[in-house]
Protein backbone atom coordinates (compact mmCIF):
# COMPACT_ATOMS: atom_id res chain seq x y z
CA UNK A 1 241.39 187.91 182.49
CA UNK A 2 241.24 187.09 178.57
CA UNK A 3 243.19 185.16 176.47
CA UNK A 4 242.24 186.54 172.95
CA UNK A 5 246.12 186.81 172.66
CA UNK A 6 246.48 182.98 172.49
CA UNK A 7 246.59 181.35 168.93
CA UNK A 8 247.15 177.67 170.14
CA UNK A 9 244.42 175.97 172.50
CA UNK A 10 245.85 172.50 173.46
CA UNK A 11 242.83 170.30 175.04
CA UNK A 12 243.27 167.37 177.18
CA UNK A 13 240.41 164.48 176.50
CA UNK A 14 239.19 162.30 178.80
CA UNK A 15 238.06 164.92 181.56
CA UNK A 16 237.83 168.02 179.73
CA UNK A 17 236.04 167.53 176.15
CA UNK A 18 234.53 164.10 176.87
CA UNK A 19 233.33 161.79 179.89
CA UNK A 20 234.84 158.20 179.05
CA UNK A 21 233.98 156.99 182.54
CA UNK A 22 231.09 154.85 181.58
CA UNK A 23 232.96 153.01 178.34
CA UNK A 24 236.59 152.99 180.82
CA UNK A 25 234.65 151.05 183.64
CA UNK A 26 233.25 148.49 181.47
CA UNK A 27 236.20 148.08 179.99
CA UNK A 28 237.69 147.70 183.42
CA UNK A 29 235.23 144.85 184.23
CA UNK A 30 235.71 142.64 181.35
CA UNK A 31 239.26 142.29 182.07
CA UNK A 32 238.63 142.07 185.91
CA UNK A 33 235.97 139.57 185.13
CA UNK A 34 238.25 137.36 183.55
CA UNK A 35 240.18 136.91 186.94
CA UNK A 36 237.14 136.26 188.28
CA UNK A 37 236.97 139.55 190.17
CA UNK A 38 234.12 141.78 191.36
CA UNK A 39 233.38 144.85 188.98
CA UNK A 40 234.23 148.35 189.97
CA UNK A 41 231.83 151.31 189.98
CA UNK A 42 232.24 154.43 188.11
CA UNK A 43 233.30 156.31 191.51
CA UNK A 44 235.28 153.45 192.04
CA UNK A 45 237.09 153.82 189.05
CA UNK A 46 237.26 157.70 188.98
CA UNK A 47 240.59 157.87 190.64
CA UNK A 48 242.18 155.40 189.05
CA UNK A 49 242.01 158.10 185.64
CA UNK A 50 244.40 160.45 184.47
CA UNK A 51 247.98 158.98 184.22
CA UNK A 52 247.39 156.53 181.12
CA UNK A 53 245.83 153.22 180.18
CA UNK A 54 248.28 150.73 182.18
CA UNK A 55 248.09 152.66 185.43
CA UNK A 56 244.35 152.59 185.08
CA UNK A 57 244.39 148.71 184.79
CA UNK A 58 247.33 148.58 187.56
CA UNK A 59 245.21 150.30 190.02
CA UNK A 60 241.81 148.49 189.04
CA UNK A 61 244.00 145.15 189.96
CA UNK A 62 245.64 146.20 193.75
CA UNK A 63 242.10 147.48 194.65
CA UNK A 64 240.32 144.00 194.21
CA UNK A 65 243.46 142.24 194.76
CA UNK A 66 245.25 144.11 197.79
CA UNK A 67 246.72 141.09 199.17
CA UNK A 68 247.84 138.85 196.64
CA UNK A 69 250.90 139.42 194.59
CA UNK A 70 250.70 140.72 190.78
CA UNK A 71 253.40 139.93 188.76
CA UNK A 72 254.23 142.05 185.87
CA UNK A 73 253.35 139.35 183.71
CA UNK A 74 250.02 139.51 184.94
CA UNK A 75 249.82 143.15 184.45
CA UNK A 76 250.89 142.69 180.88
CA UNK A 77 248.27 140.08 180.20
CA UNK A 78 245.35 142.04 182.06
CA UNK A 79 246.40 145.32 180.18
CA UNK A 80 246.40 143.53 176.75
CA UNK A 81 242.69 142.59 177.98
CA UNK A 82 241.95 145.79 178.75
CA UNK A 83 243.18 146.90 175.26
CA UNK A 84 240.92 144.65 173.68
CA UNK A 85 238.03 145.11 175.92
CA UNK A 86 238.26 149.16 175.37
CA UNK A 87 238.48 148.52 171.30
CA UNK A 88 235.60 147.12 171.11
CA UNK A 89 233.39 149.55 173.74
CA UNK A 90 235.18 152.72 172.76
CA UNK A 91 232.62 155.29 172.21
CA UNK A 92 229.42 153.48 173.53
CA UNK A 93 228.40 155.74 176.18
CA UNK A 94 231.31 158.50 176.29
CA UNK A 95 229.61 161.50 175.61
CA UNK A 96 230.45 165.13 175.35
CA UNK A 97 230.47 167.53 178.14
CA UNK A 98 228.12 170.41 178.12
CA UNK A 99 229.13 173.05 176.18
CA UNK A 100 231.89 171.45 174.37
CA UNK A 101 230.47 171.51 170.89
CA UNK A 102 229.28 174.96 170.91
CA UNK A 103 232.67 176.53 172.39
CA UNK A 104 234.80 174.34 169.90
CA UNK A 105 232.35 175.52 166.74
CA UNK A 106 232.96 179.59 168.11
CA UNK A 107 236.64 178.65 168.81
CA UNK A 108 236.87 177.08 165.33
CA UNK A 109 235.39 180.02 163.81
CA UNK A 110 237.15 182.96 165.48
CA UNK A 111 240.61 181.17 163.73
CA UNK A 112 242.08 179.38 167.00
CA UNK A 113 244.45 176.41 166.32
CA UNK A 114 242.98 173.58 168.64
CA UNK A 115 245.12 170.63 169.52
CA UNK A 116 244.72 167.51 172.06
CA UNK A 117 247.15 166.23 174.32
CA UNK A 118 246.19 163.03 176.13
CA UNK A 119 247.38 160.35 178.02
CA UNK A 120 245.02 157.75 176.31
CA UNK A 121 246.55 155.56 174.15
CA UNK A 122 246.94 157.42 170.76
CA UNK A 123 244.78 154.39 168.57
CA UNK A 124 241.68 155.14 170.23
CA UNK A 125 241.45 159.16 170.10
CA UNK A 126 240.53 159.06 166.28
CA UNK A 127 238.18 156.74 166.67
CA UNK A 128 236.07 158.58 169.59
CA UNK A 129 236.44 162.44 167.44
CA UNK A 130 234.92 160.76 164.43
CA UNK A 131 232.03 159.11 166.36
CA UNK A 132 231.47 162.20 168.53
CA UNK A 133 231.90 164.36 165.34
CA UNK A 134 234.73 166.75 166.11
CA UNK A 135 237.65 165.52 164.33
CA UNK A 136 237.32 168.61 161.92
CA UNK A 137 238.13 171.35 165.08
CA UNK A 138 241.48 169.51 166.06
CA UNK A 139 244.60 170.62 163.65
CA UNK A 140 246.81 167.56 165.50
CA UNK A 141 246.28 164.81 168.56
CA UNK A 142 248.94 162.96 170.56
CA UNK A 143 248.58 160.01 173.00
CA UNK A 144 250.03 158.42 175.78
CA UNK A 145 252.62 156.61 173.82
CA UNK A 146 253.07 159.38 170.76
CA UNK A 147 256.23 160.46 172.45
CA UNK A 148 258.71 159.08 174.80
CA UNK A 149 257.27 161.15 177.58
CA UNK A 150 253.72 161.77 178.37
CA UNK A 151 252.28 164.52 180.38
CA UNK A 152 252.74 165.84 183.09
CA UNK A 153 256.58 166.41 181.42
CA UNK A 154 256.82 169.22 178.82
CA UNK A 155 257.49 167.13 176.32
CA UNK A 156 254.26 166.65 174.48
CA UNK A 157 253.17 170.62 174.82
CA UNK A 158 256.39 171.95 173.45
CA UNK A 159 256.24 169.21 170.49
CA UNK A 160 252.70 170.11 169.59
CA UNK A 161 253.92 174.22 169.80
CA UNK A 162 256.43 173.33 167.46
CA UNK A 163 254.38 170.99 165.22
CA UNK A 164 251.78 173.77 164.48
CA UNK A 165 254.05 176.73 164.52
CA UNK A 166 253.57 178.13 167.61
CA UNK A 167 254.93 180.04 170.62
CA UNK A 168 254.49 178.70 174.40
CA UNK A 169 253.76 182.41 174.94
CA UNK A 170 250.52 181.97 172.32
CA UNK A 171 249.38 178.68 173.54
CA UNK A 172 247.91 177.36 176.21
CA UNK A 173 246.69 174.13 178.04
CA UNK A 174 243.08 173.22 178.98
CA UNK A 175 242.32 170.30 181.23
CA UNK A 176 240.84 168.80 184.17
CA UNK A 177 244.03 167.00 185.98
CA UNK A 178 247.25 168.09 187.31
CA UNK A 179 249.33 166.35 184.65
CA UNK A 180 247.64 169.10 182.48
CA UNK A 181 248.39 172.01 185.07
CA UNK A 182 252.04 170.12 185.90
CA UNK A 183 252.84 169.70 182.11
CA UNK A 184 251.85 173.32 181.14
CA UNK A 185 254.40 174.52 183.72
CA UNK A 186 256.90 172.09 182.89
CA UNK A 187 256.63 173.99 179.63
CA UNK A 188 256.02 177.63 181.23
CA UNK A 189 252.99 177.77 179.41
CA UNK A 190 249.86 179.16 180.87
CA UNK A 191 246.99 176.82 181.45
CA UNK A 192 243.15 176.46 182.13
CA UNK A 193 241.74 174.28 185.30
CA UNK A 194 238.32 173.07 184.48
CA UNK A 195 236.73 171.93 188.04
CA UNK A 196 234.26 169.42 186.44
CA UNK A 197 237.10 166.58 185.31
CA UNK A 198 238.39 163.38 187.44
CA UNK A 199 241.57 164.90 188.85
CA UNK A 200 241.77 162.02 191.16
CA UNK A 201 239.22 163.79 193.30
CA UNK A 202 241.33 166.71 194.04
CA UNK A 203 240.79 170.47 193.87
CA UNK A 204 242.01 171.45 190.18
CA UNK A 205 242.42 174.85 192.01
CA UNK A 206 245.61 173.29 194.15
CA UNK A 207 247.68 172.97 191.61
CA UNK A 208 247.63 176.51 190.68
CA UNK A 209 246.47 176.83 186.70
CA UNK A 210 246.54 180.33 185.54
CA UNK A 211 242.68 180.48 185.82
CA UNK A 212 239.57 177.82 186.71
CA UNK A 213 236.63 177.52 184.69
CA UNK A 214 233.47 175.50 185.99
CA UNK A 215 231.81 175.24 182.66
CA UNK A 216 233.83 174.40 179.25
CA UNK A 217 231.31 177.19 177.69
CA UNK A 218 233.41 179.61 180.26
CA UNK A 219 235.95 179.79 177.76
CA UNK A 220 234.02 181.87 175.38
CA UNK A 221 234.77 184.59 177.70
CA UNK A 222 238.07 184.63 177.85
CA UNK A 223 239.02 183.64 174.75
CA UNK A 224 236.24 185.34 172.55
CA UNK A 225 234.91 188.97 171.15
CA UNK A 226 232.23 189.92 172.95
């Protein structure tokens, strides 16, 4: 299978291009430490990816505090914590995964649009391209709260189609959850599973993407001239 039909590549972030899991946890603790609660672990925290910032925080709090009631003022005040904790980490030990650079250069090169849709908050995706240094391969970026809806609906796929004038039949979605895999066929768009990501420790594969990669380089194959 190839996809050197496509002219729209739309990436999900945390998961796919980079692993925030190191700079996410420690943002985690700071706010759990101010409650005077025991850090997480990565693998602790693994799980708790994938469906935004506040759910993140949300499920970080009913792990170390399963039997004691959480308001939604409290959640408010511990996500505004985790806001400010994740500003100032950011991009401290997210890195890129392997192959990223090298695919996104060829990708770049053979004349592929490349977009990201995430559900991190939009403010800190700029940030993290420029100190990664791949802001020049993306044409556009959208967040968690870009829209009114976030992945997995449509929404956010068929905007960024439409934004860089595009078909659904000439893009596609990349990414490691199934909010990626969900959203794309919200949209009837076809879509990429990569098998590396967080996923909330399940099988990319269930969800049924058009095609699973276990390396990011794997897309040179289907998407480039031998």
């Amino acid at each position: 299978m190839n996809f050197k039909e496509k002219e729209l590549i739309i990436f999900d972030f945390d998961g796919t291009l980079i692993n925030s899991i190191p700079d996410l946890t420690l943002a985690v603790n700071k706010m759990l430490a101010h409650y005077n609660l025991q850090a997480l672990t990565t693998e602790q925290v693994t799980p708790f990816i994938g469906n935004g910032a506040k759910p993140l925080v949300r499920r970080s709090l009913e792990y170390r505090m399963p039997n004691q009631e959480r308001s939604g003022r409290l959640l408010e005040e511990a996500f505004k914590m985790y806001l400010s904790a994740y500003k100032d980490i950011r991009c401290i030990d997210t890195y890129l995964y392997p192959g990223v650079l090298d695919t996104l250069i060829k990708l770049d090169k053979a004349g592929y649009k490349m977009a990201i849709c995430t559900n991190k908050p939009y403010g800190f995706i700029l940030p993290i391209l420029e100190a990664l240094k791949i802001t020049k391969y993306f044409k556009c970026w959208i967040g968690e709260d870009s829209l009114a809806e976030k992945k997995p609906s449509a929404a956010p796929l068929l905007y960024l189609t439409k934004e860089l004038n595009a078909t659904i039949e000439k893009s596609i979605m990349v990414g490691d959850s199934k909010n990626d895999i969900l959203a794309a066929q919200n949209a009837a768009m076809e879509s990429i599973g990569v098998s590396y990501g967080y996923n909330y420790n399940q099988d990319i594969a269930d969800f049924k993407p058009t095609i699973v990669v276990d390396n990011f380089a794997d897309l040179q194959d289907l998407f480039l001239e031998v």
